[in-house]
PDB file of N, CA and C in Angstrom:
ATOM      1  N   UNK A   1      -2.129   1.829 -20.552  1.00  0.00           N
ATOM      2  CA  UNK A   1      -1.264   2.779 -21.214  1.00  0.00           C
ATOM      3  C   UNK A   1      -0.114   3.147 -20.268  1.00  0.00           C
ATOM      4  N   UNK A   2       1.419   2.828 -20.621  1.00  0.00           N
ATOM      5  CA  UNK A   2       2.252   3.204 -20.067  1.00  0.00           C
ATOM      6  C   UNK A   2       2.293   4.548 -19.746  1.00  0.00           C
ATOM      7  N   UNK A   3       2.638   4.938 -18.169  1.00  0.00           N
ATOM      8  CA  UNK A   3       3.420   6.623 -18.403  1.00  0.00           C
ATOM      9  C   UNK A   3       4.559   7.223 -19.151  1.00  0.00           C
ATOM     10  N   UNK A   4       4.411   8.231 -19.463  1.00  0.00           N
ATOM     11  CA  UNK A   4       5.900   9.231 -20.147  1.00  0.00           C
ATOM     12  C   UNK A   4       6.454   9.178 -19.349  1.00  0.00           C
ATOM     13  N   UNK A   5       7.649   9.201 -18.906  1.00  0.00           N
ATOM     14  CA  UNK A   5       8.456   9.389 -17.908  1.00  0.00           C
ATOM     15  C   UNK A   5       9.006  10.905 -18.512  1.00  0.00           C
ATOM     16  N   UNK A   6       8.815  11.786 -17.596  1.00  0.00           N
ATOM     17  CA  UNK A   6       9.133  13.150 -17.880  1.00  0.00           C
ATOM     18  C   UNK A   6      10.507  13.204 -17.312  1.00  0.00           C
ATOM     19  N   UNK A   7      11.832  14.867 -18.262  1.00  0.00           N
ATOM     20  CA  UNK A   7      12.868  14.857 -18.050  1.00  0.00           C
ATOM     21  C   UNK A   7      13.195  14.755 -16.634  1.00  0.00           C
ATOM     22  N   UNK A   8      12.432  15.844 -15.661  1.00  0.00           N
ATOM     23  CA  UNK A   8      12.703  16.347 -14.329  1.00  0.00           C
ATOM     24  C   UNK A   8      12.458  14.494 -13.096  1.00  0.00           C
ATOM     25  N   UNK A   9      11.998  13.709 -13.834  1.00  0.00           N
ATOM     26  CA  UNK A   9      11.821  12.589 -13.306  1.00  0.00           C
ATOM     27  C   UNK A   9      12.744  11.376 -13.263  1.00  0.00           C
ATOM     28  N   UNK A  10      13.608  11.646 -14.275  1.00  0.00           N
ATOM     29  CA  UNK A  10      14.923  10.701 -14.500  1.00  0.00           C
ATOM     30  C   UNK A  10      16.098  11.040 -13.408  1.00  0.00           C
ATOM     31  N   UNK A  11      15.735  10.255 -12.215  1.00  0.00           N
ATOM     32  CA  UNK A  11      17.008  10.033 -11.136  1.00  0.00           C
ATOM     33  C   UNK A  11      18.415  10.327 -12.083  1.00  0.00           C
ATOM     34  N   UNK A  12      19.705  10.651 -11.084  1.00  0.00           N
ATOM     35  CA  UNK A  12      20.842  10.343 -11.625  1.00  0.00           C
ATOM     36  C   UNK A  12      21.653   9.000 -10.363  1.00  0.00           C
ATOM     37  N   UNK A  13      22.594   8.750 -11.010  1.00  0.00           N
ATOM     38  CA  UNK A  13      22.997   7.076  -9.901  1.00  0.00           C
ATOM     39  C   UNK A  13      23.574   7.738  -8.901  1.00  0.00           C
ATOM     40  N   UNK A  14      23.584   8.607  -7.843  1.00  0.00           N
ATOM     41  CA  UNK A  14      24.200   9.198  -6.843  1.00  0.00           C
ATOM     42  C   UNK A  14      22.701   8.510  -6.127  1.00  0.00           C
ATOM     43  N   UNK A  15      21.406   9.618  -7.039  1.00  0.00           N
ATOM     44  CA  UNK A  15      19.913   9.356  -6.437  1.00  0.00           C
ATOM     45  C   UNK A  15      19.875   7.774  -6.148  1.00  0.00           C
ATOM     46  N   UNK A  16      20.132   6.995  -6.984  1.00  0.00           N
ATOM     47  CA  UNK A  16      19.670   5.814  -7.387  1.00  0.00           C
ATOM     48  C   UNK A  16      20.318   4.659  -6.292  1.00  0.00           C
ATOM     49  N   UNK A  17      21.884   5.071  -6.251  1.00  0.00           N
ATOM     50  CA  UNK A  17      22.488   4.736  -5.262  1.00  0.00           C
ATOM     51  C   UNK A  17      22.141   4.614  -3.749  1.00  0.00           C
ATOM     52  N   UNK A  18      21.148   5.390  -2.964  1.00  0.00           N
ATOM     53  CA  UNK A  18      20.693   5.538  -1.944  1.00  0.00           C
ATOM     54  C   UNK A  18      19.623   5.315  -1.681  1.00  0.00           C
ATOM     55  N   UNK A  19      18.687   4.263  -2.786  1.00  0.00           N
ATOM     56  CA  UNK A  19      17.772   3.480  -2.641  1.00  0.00           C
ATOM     57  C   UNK A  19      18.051   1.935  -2.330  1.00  0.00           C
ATOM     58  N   UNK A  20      19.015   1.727  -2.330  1.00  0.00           N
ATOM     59  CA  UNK A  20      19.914   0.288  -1.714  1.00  0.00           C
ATOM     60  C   UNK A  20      19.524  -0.386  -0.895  1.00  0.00           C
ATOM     61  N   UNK A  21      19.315   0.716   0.053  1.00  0.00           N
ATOM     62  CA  UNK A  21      18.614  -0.224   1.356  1.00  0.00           C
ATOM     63  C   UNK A  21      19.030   0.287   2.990  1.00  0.00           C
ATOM     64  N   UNK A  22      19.348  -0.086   4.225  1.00  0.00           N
ATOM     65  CA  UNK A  22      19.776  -0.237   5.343  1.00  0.00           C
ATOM     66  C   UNK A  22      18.741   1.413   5.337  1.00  0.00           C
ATOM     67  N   UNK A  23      19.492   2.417   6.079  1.00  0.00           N
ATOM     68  CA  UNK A  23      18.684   3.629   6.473  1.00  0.00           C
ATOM     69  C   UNK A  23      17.909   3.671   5.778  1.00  0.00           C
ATOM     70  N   UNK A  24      18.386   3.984   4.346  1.00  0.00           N
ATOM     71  CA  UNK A  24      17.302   4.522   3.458  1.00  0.00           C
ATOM     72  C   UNK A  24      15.886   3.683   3.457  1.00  0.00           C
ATOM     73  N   UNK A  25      15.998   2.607   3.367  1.00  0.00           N
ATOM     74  CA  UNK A  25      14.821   1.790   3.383  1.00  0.00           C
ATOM     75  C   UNK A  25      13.656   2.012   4.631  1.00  0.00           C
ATOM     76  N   UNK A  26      14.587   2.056   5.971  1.00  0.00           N
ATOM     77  CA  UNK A  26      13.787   2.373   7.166  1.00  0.00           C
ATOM     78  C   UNK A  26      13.650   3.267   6.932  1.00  0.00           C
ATOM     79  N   UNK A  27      13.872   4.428   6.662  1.00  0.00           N
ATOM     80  CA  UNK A  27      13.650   6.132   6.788  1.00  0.00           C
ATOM     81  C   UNK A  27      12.372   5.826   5.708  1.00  0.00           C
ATOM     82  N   UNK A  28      12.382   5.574   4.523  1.00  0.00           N
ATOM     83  CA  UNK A  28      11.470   5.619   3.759  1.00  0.00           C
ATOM     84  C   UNK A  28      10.093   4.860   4.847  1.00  0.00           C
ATOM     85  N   UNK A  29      10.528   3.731   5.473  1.00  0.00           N
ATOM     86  CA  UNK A  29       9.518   3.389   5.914  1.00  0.00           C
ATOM     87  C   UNK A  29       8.788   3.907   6.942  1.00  0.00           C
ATOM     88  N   UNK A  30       9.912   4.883   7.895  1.00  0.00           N
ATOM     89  CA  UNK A  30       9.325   5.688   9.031  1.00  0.00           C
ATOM     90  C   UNK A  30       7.914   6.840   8.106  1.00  0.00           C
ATOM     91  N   UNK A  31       8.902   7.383   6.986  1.00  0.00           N
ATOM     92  CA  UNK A  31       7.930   8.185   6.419  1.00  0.00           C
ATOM     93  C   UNK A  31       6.400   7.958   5.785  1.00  0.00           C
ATOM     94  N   UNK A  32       6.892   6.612   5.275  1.00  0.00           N
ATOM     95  CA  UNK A  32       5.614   6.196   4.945  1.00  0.00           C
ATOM     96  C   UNK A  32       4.615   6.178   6.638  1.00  0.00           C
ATOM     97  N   UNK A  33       4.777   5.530   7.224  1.00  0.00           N
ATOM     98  CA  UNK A  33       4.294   5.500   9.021  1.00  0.00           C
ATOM     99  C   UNK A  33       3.469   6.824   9.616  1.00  0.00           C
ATOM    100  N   UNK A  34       4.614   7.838   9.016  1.00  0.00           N
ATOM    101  CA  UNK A  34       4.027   8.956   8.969  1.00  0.00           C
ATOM    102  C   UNK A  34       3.080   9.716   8.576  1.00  0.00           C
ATOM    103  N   UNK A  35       3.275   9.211   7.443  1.00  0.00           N
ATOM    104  CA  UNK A  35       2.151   9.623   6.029  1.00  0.00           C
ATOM    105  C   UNK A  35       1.015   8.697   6.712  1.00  0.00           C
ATOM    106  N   UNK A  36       0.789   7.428   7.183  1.00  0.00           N
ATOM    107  CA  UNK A  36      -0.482   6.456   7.081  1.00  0.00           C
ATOM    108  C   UNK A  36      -0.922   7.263   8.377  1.00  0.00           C
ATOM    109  N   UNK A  37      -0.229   7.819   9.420  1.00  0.00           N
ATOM    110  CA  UNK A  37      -0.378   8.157  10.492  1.00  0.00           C
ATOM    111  C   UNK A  37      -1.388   9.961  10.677  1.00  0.00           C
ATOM    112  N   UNK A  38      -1.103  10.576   9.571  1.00  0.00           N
ATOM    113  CA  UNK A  38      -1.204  11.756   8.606  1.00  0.00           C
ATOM    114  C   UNK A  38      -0.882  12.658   9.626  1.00  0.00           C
ATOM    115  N   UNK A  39       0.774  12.771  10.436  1.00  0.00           N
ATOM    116  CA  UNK A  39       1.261  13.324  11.076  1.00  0.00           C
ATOM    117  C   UNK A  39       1.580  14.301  10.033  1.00  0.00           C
ATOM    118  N   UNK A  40       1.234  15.940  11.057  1.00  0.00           N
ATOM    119  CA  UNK A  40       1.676  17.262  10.452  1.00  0.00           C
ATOM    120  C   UNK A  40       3.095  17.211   9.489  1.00  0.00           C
ATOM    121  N   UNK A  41       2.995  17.770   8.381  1.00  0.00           N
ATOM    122  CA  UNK A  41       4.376  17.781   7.100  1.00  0.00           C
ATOM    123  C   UNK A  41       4.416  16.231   6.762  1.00  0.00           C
ATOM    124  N   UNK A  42       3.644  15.196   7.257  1.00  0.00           N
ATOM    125  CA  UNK A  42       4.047  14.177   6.283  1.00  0.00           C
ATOM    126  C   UNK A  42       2.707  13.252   5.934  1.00  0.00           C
ATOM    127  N   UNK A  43       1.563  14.363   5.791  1.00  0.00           N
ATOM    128  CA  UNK A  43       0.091  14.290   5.244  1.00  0.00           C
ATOM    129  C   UNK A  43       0.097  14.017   3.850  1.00  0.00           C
ATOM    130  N   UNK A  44       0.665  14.938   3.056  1.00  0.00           N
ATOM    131  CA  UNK A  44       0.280  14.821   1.614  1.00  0.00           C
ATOM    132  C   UNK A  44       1.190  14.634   0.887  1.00  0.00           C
ATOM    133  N   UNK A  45       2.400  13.814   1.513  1.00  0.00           N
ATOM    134  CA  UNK A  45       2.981  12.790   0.400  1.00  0.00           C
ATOM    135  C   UNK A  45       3.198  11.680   0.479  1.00  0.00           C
ATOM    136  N   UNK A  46       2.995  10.765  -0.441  1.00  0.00           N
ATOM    137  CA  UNK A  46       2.436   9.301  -0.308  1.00  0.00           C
ATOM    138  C   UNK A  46       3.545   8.688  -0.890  1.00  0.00           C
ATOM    139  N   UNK A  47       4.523   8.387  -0.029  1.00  0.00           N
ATOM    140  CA  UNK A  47       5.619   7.719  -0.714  1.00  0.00           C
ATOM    141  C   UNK A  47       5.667   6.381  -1.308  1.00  0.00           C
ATOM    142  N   UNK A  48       4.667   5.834  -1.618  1.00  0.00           N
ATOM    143  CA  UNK A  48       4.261   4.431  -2.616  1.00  0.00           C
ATOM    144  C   UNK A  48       3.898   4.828  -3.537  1.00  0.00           C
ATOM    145  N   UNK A  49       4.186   6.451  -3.787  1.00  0.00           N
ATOM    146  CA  UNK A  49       3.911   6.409  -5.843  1.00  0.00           C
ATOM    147  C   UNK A  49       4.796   7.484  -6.277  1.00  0.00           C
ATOM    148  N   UNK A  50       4.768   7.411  -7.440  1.00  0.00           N
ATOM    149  CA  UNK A  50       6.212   7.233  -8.323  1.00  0.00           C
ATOM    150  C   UNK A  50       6.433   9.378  -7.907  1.00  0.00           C
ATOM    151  N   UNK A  51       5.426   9.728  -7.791  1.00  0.00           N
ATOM    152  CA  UNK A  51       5.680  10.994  -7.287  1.00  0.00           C
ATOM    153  C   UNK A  51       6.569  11.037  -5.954  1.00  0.00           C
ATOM    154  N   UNK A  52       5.795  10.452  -5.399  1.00  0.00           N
ATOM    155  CA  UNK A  52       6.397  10.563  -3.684  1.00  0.00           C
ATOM    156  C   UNK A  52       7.708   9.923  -3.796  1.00  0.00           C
ATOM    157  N   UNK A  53       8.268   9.145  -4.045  1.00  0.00           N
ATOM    158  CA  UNK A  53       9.302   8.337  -4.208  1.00  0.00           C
ATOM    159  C   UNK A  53      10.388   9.535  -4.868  1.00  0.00           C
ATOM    160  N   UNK A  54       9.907  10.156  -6.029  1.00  0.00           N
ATOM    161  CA  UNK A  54      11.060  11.574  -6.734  1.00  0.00           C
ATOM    162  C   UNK A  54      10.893  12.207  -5.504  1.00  0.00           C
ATOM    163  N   UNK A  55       9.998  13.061  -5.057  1.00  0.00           N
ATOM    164  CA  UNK A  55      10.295  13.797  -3.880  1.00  0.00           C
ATOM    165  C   UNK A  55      11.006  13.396  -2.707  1.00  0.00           C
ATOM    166  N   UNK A  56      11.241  12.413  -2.549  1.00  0.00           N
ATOM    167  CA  UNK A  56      11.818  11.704  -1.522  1.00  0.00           C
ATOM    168  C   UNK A  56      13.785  11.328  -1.587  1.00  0.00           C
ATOM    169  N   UNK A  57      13.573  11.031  -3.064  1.00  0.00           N
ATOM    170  CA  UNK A  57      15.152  11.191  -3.776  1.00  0.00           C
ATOM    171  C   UNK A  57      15.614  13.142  -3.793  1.00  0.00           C
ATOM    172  N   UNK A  58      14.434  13.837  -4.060  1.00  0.00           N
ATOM    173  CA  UNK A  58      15.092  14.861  -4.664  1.00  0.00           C
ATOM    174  C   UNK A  58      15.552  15.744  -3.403  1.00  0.00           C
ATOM    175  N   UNK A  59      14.528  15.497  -2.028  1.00  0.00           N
ATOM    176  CA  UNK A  59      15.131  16.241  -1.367  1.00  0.00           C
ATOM    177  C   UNK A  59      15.487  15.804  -0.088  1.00  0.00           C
ATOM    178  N   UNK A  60      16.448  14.372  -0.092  1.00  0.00           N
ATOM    179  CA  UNK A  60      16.961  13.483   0.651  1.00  0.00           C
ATOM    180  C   UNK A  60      17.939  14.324   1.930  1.00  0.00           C
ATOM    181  N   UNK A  61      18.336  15.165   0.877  1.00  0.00           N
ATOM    182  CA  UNK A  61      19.740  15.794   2.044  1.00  0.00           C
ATOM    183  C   UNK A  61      19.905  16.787   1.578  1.00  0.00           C
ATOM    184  N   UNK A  62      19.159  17.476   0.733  1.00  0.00           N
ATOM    185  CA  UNK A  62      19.111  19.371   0.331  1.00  0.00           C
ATOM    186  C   UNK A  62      17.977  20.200   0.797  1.00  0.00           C
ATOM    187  N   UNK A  63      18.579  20.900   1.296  1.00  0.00           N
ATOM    188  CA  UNK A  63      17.820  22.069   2.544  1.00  0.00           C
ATOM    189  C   UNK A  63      17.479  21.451   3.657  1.00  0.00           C
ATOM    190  N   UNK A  64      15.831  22.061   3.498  1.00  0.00           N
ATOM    191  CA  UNK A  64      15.151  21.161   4.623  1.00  0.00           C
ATOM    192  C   UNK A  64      14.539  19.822   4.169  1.00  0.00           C
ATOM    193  N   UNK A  65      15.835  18.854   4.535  1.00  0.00           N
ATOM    194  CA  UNK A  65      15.419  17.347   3.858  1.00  0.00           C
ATOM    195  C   UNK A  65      14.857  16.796   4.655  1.00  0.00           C
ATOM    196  N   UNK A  66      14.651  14.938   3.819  1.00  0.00           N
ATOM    197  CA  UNK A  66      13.527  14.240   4.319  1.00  0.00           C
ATOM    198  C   UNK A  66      13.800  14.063   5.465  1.00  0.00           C
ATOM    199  N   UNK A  67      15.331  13.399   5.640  1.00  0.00           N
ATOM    200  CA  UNK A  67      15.953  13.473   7.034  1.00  0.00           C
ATOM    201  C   UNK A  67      15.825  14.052   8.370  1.00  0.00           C
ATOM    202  N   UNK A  68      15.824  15.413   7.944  1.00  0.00           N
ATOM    203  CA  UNK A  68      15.868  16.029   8.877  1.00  0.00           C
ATOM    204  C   UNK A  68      14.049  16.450   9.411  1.00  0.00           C
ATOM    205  N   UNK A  69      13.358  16.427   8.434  1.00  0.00           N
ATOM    206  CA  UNK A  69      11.772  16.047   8.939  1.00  0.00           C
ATOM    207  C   UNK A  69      11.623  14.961   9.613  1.00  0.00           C
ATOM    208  N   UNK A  70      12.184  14.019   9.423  1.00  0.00           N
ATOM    209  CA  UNK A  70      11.976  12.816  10.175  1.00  0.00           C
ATOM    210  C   UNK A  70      12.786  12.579  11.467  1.00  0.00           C
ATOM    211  N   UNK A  71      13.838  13.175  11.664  1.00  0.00           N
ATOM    212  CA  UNK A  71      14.417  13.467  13.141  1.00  0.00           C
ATOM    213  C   UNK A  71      13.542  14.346  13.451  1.00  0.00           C
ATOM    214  N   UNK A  72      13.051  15.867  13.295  1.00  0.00           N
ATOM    215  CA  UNK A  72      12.415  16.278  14.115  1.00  0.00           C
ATOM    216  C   UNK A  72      11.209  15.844  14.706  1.00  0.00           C
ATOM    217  N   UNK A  73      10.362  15.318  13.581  1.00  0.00           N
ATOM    218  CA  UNK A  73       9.322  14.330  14.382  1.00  0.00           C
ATOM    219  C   UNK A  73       9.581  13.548  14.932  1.00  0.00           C
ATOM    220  N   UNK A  74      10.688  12.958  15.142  1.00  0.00           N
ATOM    221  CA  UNK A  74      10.946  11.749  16.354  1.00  0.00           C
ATOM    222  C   UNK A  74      10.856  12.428  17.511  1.00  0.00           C
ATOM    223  N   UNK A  75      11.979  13.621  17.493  1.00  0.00           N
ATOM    224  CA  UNK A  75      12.143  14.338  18.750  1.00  0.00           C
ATOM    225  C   UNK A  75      11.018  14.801  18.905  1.00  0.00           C
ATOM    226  N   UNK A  76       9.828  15.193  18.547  1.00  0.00           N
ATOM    227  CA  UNK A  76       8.565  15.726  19.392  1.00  0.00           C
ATOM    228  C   UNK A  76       7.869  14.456  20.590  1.00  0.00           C
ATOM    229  N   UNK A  77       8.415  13.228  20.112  1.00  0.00           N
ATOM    230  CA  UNK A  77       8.027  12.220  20.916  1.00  0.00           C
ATOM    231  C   UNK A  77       9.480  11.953  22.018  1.00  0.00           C
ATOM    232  N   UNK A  78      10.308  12.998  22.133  1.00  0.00           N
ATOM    233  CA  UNK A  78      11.124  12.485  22.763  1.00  0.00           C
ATOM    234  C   UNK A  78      12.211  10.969  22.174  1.00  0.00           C
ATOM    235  N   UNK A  79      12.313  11.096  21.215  1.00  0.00           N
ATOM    236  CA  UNK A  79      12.962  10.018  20.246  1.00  0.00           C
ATOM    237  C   UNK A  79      14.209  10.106  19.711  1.00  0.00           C
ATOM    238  N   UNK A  80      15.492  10.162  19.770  1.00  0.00           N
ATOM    239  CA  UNK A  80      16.444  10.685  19.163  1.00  0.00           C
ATOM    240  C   UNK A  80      16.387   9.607  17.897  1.00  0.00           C
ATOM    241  N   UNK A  81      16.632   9.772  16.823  1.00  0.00           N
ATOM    242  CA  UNK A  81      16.455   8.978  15.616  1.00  0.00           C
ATOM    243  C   UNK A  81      18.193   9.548  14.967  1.00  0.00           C
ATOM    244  N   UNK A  82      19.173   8.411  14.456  1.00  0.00           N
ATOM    245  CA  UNK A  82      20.294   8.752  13.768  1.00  0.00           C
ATOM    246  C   UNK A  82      20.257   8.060  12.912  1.00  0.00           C
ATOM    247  N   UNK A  83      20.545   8.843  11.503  1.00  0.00           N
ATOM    248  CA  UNK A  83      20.574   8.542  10.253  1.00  0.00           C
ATOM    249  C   UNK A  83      21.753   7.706  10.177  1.00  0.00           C
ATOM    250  N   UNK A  84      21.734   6.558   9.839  1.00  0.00           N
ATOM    251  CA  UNK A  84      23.169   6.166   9.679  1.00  0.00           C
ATOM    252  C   UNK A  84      24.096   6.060   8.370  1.00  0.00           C
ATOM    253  N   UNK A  85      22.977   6.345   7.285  1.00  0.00           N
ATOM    254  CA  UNK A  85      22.881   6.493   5.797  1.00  0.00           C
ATOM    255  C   UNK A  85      24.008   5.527   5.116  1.00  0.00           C
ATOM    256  N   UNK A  86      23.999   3.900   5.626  1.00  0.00           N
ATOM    257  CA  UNK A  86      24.812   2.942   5.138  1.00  0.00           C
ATOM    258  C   UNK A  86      23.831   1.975   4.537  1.00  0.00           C
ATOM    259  N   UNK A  87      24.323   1.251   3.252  1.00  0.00           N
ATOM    260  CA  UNK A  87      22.949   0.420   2.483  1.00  0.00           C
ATOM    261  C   UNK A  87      22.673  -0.088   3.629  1.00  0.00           C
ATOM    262  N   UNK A  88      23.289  -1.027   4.394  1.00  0.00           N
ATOM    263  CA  UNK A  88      22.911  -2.220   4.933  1.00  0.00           C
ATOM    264  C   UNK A  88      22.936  -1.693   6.603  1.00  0.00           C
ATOM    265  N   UNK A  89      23.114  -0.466   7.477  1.00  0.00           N
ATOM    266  CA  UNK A  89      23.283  -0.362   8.140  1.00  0.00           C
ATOM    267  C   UNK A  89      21.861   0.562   9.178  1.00  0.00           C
ATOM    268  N   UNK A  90      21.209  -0.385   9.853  1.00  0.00           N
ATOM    269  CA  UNK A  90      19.778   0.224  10.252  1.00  0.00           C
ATOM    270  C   UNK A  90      19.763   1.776  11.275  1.00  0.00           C
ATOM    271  N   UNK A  91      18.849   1.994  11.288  1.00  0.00           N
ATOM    272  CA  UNK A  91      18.541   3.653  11.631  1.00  0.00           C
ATOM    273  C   UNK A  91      18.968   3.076  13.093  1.00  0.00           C
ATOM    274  N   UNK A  92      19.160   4.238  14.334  1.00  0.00           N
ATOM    275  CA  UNK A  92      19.244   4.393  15.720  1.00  0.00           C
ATOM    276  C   UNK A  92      18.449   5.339  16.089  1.00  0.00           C
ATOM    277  N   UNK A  93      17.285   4.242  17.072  1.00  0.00           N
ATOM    278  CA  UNK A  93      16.321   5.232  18.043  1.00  0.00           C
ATOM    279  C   UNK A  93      16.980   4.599  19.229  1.00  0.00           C
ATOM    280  N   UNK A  94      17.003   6.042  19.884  1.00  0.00           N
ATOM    281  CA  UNK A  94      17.289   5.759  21.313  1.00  0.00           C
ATOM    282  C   UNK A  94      15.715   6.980  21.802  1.00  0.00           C
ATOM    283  N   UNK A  95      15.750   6.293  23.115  1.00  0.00           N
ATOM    284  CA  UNK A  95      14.374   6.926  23.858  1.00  0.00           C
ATOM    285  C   UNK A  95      14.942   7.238  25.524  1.00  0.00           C
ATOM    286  N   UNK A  96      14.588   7.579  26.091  1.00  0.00           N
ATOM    287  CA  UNK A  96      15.213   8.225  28.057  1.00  0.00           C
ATOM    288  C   UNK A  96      16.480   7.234  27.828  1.00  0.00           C
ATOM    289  N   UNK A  97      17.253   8.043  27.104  1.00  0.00           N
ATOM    290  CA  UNK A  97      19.114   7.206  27.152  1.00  0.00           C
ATOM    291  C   UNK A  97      18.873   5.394  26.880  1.00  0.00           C
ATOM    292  N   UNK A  98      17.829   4.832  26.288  1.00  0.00           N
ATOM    293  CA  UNK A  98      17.803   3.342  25.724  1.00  0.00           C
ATOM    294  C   UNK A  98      17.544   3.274  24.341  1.00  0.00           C
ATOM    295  N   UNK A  99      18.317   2.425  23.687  1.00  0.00           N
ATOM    296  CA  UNK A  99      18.631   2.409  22.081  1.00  0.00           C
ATOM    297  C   UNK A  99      17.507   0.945  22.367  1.00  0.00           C
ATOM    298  N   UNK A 100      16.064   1.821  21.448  1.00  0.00           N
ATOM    299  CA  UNK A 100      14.948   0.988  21.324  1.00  0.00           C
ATOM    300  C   UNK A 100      15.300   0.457  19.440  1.00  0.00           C
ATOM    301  N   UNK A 101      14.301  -0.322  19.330  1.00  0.00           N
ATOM    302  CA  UNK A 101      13.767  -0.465  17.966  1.00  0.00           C
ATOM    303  C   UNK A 101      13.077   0.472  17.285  1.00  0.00           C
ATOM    304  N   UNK A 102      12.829   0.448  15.661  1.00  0.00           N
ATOM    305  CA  UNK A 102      11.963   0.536  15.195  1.00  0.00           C
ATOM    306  C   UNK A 102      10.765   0.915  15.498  1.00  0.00           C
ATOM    307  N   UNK A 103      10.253  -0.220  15.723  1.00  0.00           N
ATOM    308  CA  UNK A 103       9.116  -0.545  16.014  1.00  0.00           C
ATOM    309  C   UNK A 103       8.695  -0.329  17.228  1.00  0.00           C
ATOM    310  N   UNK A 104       9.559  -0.017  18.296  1.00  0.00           N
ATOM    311  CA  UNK A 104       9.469   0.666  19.592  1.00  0.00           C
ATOM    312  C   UNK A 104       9.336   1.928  19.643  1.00  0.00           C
ATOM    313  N   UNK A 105       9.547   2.514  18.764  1.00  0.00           N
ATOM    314  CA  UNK A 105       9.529   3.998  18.786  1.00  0.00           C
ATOM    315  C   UNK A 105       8.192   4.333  18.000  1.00  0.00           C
ATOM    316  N   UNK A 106       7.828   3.595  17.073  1.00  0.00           N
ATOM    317  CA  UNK A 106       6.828   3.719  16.526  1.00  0.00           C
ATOM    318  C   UNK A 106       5.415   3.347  17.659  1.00  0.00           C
ATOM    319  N   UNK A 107       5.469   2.429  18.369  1.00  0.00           N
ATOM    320  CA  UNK A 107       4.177   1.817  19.574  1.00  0.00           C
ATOM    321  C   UNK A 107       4.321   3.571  20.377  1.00  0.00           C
ATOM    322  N   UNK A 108       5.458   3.904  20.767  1.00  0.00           N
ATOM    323  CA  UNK A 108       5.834   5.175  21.525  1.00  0.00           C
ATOM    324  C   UNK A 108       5.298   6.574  20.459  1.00  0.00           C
ATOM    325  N   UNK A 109       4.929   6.695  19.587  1.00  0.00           N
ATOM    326  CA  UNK A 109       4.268   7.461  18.416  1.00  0.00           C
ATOM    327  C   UNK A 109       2.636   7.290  18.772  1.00  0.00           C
ATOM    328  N   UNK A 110       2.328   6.316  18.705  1.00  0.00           N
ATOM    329  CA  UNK A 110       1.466   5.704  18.592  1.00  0.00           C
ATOM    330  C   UNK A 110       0.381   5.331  20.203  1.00  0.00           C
ATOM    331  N   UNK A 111       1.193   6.150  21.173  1.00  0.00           N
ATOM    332  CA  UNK A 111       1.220   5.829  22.056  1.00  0.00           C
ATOM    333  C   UNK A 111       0.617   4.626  23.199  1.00  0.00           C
ATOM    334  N   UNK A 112       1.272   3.368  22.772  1.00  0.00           N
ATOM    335  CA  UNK A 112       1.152   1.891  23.119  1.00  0.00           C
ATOM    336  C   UNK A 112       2.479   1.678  24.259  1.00  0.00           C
TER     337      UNK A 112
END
């Protein structure tokens, strides 16, 4: 049985637009990292379902956004994380003044 798709659930193309890819894609993926990781504020939302995914559009860059949860948890590891919010243009971790990876910052989370 298909879901209803309820009103409050219908993205508009500004939302839709910033699922493209480059940051957004990594940021989504840091968060997910987060979530599997069940680091404090990013425990109980599971951004692989259709809930987590609206919450993730709705509060991208209003108030206290996803963004800015996800820089501050970098910085508790000492991580500077910059949004670069271009489709195709990937996130910036830098760590003691060196612009690491991804995935370097994550082993450094993870502490590897």
């Amino acid at each position: 049985m298909a879901k209803e798709i309820l009103k409050d659930e219908i993205l508009k193309d500004e939302q839709l637009d910033q699922v493209a890819g480059g940051s957004w894609m990594e940021s989504v993926g840091d968060f997910n990292n987060a979530f599997q990781r069940k680091l404090p504020g990013f425990d109980k939302i599971d951004p692989n379902t259709s809930e987590g995914a609206i919450y993730l559009l709705k509060n991208w860059t209003d108030g206290d956004n996803v963004v800015g949860q996800l820089k501050n948890m970098f910085a508790k590891y000492g991580i500077d994380m910059t949004y670069n919010g271009k489709p195709f243009d990937p996130n910036t971790y830098t760590y003691k003044g060196k612009q690491i990876s991804q995935d370097e910052a994550w082993k450094i989370i993870d502490g590897k």
